[in-house]
N, C-alpha and C. Protein backbone atom coordinates (compact mmCIF):
# COMPACT_ATOMS: atom_id res chain seq x y z
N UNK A 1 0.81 -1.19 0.00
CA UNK A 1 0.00 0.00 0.00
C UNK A 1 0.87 1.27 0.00
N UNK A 2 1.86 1.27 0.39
CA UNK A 2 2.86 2.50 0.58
C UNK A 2 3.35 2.70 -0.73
N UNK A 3 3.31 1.90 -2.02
CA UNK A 3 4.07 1.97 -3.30
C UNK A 3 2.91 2.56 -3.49
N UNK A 4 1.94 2.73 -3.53
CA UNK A 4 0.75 3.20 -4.07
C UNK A 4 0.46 4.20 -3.96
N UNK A 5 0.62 4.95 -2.54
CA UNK A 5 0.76 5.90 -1.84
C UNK A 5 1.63 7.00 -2.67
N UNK A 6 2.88 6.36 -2.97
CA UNK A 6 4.22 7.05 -3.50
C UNK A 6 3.83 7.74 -4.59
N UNK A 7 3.46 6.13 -5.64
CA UNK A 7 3.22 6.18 -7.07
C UNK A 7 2.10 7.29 -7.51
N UNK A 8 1.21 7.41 -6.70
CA UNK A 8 -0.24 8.72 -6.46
C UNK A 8 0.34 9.61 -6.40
N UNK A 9 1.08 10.40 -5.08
CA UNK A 9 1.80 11.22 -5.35
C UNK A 9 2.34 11.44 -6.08
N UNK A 10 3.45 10.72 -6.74
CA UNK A 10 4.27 11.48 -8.05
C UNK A 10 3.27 11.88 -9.18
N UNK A 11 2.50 11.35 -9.51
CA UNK A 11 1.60 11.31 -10.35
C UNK A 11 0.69 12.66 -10.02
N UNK A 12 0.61 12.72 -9.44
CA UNK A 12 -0.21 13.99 -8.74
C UNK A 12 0.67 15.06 -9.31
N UNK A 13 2.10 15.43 -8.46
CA UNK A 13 2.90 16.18 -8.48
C UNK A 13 3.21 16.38 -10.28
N UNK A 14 3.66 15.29 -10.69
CA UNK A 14 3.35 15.55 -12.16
C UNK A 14 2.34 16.31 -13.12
N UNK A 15 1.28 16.06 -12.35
CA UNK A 15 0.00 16.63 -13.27
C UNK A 15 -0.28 18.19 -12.97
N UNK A 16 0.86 18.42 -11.63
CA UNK A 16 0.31 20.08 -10.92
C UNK A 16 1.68 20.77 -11.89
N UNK A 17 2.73 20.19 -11.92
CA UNK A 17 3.74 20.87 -12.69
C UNK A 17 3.13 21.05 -14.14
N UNK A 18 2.54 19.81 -14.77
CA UNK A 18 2.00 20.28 -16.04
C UNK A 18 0.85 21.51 -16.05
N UNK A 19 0.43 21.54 -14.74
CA UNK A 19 -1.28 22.34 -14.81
C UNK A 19 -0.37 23.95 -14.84
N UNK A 20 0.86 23.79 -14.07
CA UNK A 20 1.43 25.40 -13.70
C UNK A 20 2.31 25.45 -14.93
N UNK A 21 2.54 24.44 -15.92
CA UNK A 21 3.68 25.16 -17.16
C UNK A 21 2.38 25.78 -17.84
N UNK A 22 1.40 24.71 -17.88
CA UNK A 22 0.22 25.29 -18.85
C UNK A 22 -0.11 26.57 -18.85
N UNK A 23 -0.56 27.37 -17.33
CA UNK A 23 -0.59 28.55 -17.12
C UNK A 23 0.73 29.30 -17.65
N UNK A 24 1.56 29.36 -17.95
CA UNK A 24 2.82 30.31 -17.64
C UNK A 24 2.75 30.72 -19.11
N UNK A 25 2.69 29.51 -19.97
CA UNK A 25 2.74 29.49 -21.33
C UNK A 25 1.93 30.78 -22.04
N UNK A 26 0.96 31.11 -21.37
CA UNK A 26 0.16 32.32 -21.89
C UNK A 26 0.45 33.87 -21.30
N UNK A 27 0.73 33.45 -20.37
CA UNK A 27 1.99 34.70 -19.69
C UNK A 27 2.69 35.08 -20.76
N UNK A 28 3.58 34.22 -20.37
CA UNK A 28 4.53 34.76 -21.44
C UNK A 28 4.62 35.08 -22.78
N UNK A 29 3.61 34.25 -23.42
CA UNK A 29 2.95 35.38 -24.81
C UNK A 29 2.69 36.22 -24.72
N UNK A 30 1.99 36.78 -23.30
CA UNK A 30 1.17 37.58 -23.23
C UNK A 30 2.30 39.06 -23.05
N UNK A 31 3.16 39.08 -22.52
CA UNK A 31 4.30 39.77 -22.57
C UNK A 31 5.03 39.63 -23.73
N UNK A 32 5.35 38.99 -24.03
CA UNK A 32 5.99 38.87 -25.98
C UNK A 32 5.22 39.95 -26.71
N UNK A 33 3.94 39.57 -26.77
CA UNK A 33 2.72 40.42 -27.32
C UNK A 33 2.94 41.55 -27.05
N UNK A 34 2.64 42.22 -25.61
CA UNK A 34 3.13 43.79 -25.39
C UNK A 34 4.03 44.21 -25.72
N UNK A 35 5.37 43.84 -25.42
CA UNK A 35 6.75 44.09 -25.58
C UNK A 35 6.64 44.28 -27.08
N UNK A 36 5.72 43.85 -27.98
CA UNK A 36 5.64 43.82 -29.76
C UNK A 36 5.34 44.88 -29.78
N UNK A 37 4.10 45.12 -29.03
CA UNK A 37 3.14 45.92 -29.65
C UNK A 37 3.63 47.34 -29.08
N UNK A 38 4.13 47.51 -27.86
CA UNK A 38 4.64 48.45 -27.56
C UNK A 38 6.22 49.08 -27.83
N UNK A 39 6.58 48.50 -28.93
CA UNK A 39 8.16 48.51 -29.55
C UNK A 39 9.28 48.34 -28.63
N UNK A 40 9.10 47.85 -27.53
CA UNK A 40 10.05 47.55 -26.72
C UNK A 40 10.59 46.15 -26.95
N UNK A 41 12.31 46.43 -26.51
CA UNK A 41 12.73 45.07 -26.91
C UNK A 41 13.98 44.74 -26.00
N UNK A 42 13.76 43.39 -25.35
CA UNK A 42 14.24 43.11 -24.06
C UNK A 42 16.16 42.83 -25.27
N UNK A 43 16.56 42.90 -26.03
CA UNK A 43 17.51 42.50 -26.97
C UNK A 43 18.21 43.46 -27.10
N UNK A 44 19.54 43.20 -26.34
CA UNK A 44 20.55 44.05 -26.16
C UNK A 44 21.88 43.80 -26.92
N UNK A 45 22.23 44.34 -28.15
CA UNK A 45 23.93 44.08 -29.15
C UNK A 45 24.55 43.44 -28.09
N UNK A 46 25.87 42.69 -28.34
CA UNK A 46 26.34 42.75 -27.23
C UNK A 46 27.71 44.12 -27.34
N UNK A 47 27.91 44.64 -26.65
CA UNK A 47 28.54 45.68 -26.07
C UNK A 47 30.00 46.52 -26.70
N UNK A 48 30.58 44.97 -27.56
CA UNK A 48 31.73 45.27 -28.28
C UNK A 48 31.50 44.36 -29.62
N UNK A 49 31.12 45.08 -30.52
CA UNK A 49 31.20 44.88 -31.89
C UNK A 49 31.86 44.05 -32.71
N UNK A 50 32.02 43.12 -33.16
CA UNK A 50 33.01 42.39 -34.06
C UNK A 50 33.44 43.18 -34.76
N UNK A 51 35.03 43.22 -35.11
CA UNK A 51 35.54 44.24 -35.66
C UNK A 51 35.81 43.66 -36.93
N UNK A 52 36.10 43.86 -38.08
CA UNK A 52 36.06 43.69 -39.42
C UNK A 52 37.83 42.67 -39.75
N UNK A 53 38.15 41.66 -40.00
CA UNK A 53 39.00 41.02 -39.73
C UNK A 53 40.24 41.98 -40.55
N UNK A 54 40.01 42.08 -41.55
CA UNK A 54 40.76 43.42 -42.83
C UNK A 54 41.30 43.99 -41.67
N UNK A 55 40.31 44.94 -40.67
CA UNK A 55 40.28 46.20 -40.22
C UNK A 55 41.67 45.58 -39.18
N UNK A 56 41.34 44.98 -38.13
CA UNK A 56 41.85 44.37 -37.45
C UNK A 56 43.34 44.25 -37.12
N UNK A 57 43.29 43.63 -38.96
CA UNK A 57 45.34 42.98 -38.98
C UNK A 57 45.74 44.37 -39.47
N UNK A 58 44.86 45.35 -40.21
CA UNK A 58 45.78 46.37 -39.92
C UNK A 58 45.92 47.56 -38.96
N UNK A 59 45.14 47.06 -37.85
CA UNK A 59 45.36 47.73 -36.63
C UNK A 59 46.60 47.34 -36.44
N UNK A 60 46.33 46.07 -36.23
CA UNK A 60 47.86 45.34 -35.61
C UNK A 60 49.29 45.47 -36.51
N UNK A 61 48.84 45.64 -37.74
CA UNK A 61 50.59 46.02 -38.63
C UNK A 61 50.59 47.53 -37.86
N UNK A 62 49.82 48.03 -37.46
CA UNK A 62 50.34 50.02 -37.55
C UNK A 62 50.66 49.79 -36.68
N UNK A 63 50.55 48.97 -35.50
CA UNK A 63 50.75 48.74 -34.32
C UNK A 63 52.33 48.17 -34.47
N UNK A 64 52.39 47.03 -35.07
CA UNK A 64 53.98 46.85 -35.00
C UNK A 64 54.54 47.50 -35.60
N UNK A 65 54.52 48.51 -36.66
CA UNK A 65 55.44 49.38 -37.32
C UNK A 65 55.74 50.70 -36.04
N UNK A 66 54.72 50.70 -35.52
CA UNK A 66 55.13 52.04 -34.46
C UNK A 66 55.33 51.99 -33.33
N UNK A 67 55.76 50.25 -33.02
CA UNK A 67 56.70 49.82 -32.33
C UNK A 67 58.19 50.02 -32.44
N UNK A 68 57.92 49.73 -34.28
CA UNK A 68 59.58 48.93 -34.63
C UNK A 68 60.05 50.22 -34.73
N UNK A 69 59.34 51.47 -35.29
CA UNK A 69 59.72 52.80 -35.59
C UNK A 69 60.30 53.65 -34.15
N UNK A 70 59.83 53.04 -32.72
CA UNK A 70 59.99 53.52 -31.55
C UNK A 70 61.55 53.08 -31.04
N UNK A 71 61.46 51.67 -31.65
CA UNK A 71 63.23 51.39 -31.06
C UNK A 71 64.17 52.04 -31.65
N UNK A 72 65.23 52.44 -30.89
CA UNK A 72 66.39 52.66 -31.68
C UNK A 72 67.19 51.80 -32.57
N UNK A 73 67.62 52.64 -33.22
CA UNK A 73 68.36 52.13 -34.61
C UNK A 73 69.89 51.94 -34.33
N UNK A 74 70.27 52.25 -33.43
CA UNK A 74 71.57 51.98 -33.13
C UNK A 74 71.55 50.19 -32.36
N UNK A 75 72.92 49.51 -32.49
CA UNK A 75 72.95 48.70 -31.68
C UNK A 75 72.77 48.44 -30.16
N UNK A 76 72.15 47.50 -29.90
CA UNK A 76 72.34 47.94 -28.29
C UNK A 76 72.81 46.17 -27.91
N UNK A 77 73.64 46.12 -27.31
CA UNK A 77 73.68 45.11 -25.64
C UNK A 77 73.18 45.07 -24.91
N UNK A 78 73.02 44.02 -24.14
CA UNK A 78 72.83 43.43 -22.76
C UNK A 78 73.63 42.53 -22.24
N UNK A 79 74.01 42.00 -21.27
CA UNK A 79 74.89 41.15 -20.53
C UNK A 79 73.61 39.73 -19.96
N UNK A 80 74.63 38.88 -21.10
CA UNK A 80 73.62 37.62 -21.08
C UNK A 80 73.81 36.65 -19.88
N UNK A 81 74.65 36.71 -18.48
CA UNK A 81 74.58 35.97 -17.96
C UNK A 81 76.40 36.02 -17.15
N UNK A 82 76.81 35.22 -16.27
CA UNK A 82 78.07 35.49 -15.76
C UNK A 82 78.91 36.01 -16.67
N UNK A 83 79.96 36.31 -16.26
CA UNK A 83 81.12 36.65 -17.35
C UNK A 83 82.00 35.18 -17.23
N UNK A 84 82.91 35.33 -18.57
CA UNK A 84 83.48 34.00 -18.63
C UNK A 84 85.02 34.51 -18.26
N UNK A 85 85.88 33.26 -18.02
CA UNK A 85 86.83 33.77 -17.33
C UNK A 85 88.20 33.04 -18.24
N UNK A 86 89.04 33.63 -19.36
CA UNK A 86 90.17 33.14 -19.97
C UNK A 86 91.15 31.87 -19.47
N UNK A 87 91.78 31.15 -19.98
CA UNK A 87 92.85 30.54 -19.63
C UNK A 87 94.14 31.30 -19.02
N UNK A 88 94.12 32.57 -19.27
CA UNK A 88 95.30 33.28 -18.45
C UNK A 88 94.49 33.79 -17.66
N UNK A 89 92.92 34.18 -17.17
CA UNK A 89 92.80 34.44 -15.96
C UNK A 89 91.64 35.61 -16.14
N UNK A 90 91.88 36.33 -17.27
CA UNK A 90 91.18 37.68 -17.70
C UNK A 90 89.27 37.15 -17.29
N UNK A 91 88.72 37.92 -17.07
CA UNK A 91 87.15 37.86 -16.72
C UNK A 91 86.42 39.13 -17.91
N UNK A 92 85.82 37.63 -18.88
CA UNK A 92 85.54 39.12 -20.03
C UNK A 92 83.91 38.64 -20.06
N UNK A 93 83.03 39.64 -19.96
CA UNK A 93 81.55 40.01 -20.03
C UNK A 93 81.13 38.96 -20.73
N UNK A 94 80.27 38.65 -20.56
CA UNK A 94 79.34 37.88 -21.68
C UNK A 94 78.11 38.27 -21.99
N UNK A 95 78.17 39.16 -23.23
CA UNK A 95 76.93 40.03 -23.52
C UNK A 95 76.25 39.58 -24.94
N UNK A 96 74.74 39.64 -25.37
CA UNK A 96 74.69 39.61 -26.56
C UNK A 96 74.06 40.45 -27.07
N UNK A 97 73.21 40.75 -28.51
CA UNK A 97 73.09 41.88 -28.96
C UNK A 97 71.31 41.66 -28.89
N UNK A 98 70.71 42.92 -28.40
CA UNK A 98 69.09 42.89 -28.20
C UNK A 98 69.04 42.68 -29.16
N UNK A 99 67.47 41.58 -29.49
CA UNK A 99 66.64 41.35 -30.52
C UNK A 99 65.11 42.03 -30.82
N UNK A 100 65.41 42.81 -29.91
CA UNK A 100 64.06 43.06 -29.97
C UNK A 100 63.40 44.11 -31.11
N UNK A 101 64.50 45.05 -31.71
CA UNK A 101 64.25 45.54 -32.96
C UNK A 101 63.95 44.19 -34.37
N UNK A 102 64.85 43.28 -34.16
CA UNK A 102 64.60 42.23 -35.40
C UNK A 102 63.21 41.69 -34.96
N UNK A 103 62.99 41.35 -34.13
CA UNK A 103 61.83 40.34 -33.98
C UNK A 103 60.71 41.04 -34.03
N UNK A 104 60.88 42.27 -34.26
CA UNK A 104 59.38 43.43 -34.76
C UNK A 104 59.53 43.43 -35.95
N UNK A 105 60.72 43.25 -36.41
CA UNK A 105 60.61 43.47 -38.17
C UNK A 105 60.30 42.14 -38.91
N UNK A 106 60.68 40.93 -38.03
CA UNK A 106 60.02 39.99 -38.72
C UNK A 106 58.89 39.56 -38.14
N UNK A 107 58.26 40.00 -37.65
CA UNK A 107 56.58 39.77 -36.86
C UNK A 107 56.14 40.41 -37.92
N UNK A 108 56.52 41.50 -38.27
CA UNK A 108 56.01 42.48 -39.41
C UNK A 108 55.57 42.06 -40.87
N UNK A 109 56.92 41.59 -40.97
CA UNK A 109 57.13 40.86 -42.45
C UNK A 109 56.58 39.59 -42.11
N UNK A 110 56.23 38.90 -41.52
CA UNK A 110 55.36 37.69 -41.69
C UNK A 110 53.97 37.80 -41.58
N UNK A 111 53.48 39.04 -41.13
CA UNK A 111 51.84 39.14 -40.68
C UNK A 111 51.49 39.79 -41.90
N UNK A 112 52.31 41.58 -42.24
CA UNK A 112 51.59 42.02 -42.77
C UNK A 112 52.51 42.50 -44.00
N UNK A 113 52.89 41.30 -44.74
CA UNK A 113 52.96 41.98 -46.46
C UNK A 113 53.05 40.61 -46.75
């Protein structure tokens, strides 16, 4: 008798969830409907635009050219790590030469020509 009990209930509970979607269903037309009729519209762009892919890569070339145009043109160093130390004893720097002007010019030349 207690499976019966159960099985009623769910069955019940089932038929009240269908009785309350049934109601809602006209609600909410019923607001669709106004929102029509009154030109309002719950539909918002979203906020940042897709930008035009063209447009884009040549944001980004002007962008690395007025990078590469910002570094100097002269050589520059840095000191890559301990200094090394000769067989007669001498302790000479160990520096190499910044890349960071080349690696704008070939970011450049591979994206945008």
């Amino acid at each position: 008798m207690l499976i019966s009990r159960q099985s009623v209930a769910a069955a019940l509970l089932a038929l009240g969830c269908t009785a309350a979607g049934a109601q809602q269903a006209p609600d909410a037309a019923g607001a669709i409907a106004e929102a029509v009729q009154g030109g309002a519209s719950q539909y918002r762009p979203p906020a940042a635009a897709s930008e035009d892919p063209d447009e884009a890569r040549r944001a980004r070339c002007e962008s690395l050219k007025a990078q590469y145009n910002a570094t100097s043109k002269q050589r520059s160093y840095q000191s890559a790590g301990p200094a090394t130390q000769t067989a007669q004893g001498r302790t000479i720097p160990r520096i190499e030469r910044d890349k960071s002007r080349k690696s704008l010019q070939e970011a450049y030349r591979a994206n945008c020509t």
